[in-house]
Protein backbone atom coordinates (compact mmCIF):
# COMPACT_ATOMS: atom_id res chain seq x y z
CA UNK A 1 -20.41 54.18 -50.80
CA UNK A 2 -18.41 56.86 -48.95
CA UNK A 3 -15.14 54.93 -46.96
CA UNK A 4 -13.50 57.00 -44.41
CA UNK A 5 -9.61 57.04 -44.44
CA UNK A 6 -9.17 56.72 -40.65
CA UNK A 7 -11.65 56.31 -38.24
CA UNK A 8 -10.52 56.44 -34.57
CA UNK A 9 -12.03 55.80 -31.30
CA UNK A 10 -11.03 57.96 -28.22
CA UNK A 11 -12.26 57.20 -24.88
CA UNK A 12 -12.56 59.75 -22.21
CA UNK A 13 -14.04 59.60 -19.30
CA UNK A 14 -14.77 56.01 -19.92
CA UNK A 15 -17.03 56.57 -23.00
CA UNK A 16 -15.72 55.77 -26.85
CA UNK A 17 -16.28 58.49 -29.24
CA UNK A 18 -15.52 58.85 -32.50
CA UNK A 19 -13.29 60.84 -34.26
CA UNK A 20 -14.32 62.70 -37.40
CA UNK A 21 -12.82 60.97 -40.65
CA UNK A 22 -11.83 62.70 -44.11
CA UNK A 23 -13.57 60.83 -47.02
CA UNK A 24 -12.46 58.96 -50.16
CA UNK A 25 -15.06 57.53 -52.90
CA UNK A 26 -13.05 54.62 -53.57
CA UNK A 27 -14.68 50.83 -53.24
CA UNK A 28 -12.64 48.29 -50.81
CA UNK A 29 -12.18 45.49 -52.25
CA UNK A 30 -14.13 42.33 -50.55
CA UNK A 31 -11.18 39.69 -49.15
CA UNK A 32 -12.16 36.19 -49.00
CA UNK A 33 -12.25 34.64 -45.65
CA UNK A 34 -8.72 33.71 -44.13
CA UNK A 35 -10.12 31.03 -41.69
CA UNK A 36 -8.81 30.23 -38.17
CA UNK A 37 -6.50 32.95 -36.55
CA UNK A 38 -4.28 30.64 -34.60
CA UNK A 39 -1.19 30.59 -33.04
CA UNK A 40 1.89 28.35 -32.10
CA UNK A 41 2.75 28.11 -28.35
CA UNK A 42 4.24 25.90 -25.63
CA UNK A 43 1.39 25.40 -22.82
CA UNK A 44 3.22 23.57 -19.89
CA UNK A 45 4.86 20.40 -21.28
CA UNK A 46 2.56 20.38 -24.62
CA UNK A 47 3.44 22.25 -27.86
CA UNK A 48 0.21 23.58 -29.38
CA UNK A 49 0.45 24.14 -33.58
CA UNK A 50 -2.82 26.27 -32.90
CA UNK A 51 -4.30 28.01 -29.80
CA UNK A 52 -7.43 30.25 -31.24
CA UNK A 53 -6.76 34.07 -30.86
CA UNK A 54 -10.37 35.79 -30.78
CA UNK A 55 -10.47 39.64 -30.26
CA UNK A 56 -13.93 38.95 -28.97
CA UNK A 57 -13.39 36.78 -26.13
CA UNK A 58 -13.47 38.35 -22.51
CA UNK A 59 -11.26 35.12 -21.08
CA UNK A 60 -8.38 32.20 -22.22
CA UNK A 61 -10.28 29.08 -21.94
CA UNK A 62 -9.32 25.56 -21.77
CA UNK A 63 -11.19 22.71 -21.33
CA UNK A 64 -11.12 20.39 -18.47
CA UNK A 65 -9.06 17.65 -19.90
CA UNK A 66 -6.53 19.51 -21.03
CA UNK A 67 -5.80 21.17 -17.50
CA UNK A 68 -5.73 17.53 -16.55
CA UNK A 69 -2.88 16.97 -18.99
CA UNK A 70 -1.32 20.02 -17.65
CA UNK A 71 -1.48 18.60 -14.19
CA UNK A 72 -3.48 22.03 -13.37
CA UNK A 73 -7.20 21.06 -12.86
CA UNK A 74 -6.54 20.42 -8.89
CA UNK A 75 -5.31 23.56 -8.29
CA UNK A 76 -8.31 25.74 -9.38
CA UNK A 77 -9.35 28.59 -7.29
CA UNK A 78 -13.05 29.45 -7.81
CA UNK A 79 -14.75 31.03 -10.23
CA UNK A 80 -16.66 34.51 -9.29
CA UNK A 81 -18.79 35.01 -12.48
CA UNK A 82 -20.30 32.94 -15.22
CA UNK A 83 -19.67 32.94 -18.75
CA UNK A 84 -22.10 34.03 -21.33
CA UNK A 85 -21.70 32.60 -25.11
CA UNK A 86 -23.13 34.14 -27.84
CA UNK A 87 -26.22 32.27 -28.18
CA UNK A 88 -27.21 34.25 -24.91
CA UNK A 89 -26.64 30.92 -22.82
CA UNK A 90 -24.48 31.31 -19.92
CA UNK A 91 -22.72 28.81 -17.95
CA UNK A 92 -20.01 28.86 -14.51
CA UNK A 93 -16.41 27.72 -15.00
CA UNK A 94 -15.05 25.01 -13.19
CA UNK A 95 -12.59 27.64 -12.00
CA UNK A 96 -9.47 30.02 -12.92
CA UNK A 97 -5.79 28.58 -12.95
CA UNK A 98 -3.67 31.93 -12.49
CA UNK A 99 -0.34 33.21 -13.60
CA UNK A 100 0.31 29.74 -15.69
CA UNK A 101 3.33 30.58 -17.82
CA UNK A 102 2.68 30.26 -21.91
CA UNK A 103 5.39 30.41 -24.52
CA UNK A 104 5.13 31.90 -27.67
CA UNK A 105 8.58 32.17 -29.26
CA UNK A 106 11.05 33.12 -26.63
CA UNK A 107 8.80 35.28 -24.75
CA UNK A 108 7.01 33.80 -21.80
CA UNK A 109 3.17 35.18 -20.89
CA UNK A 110 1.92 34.57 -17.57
CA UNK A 111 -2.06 33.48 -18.56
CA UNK A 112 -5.10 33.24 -16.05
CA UNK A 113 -6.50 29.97 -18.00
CA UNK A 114 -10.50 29.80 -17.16
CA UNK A 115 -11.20 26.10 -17.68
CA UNK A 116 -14.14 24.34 -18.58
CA UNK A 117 -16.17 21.77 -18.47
CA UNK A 118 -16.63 21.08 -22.48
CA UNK A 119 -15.78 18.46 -25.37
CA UNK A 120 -11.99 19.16 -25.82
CA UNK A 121 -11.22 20.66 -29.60
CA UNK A 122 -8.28 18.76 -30.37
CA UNK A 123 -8.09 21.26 -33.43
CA UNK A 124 -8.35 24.36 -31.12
CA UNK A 125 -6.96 23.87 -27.28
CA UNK A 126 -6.50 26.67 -26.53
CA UNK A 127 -8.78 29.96 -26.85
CA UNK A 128 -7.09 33.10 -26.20
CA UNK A 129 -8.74 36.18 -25.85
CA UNK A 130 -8.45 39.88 -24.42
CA UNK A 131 -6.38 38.94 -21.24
CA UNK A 132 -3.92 37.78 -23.54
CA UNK A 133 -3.93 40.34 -26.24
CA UNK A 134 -3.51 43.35 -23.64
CA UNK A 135 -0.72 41.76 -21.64
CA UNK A 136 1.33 41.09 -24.79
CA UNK A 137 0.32 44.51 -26.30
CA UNK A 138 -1.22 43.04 -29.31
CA UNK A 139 -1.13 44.64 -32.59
CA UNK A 140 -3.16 41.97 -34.89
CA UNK A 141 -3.62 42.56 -38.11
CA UNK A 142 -5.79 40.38 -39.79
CA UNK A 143 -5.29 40.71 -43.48
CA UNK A 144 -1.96 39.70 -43.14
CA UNK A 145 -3.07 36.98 -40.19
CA UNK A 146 -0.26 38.54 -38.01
CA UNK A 147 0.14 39.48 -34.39
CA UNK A 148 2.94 41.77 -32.56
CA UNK A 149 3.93 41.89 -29.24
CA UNK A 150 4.36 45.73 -28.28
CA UNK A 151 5.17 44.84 -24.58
């Protein structure tokens, strides 16, 4: 199997197109599955040793008992879409908390948290996805299970 060296998307005109890549015959070798890409961060008052990063989520979720720990869940404004999961199931938010500040390090993230009705993940609180990634400027990369903050 052929593996390109670089292959680049560009999007104009709000379509993704590929660039065309130079080619190498030599095999990648399969890495074995890193687990959990998590994160340390200060939510509020509570230190979480893991909020989930995931590239493919549209929102940061919580669920509802942990904005009731963060004294948040009475201050909701409403939610204007619904969420679809993977399965193809979709369900509405209890509502959007915006501009909460999260800590990561010394840099502080203002976060629109979408909470949830849902059994709280005491091993994952915290889901953070593409909101998150773009405000911060992420860089991820996930062999090395790392994530830089270009802004």
């Amino acid at each position: 199997m052929l593996w390109p060296t670089v292959i680049k998307f560009q999007r104009s005109e709000g379509v993704y197109s590929s660039v065309q890549p130079a080619y190498f015959t030599t095999f990648l070798p399969k890495v074995k599955d890193q687990g959990k890409f998590t994160l340390p961060c200060t939510l509020g008052h509570l230190e979480l040793d893991n909020a989930l990063v995931d590239s493919g989520a549209s929102i940061n979720l919580i669920s509802l008992s942990m904005a009731e720990k963060l004294g948040i869940a009475g201050a909701l404004q409403r939610p204007t879409t619904s969420i679809m999961f993977g399965d193809a199931t979709s369900k509405s938010p209890l509502g959007v908390f915006k501009n909460y500040h999260l800590k990561i390090g010394e840099c502080i993230i203002q976060t629109d948290l979408t909470v949830m009705e849902m059994e709280e993940e005491k091993d994952l609180p915290l889901l953070l996805g593409t909101p998150f990634l773009s405000t911060v400027g992420a860089s991820i990369d996930f062999h090395k299970q790392e994530v830089i903050f270009t802004r």
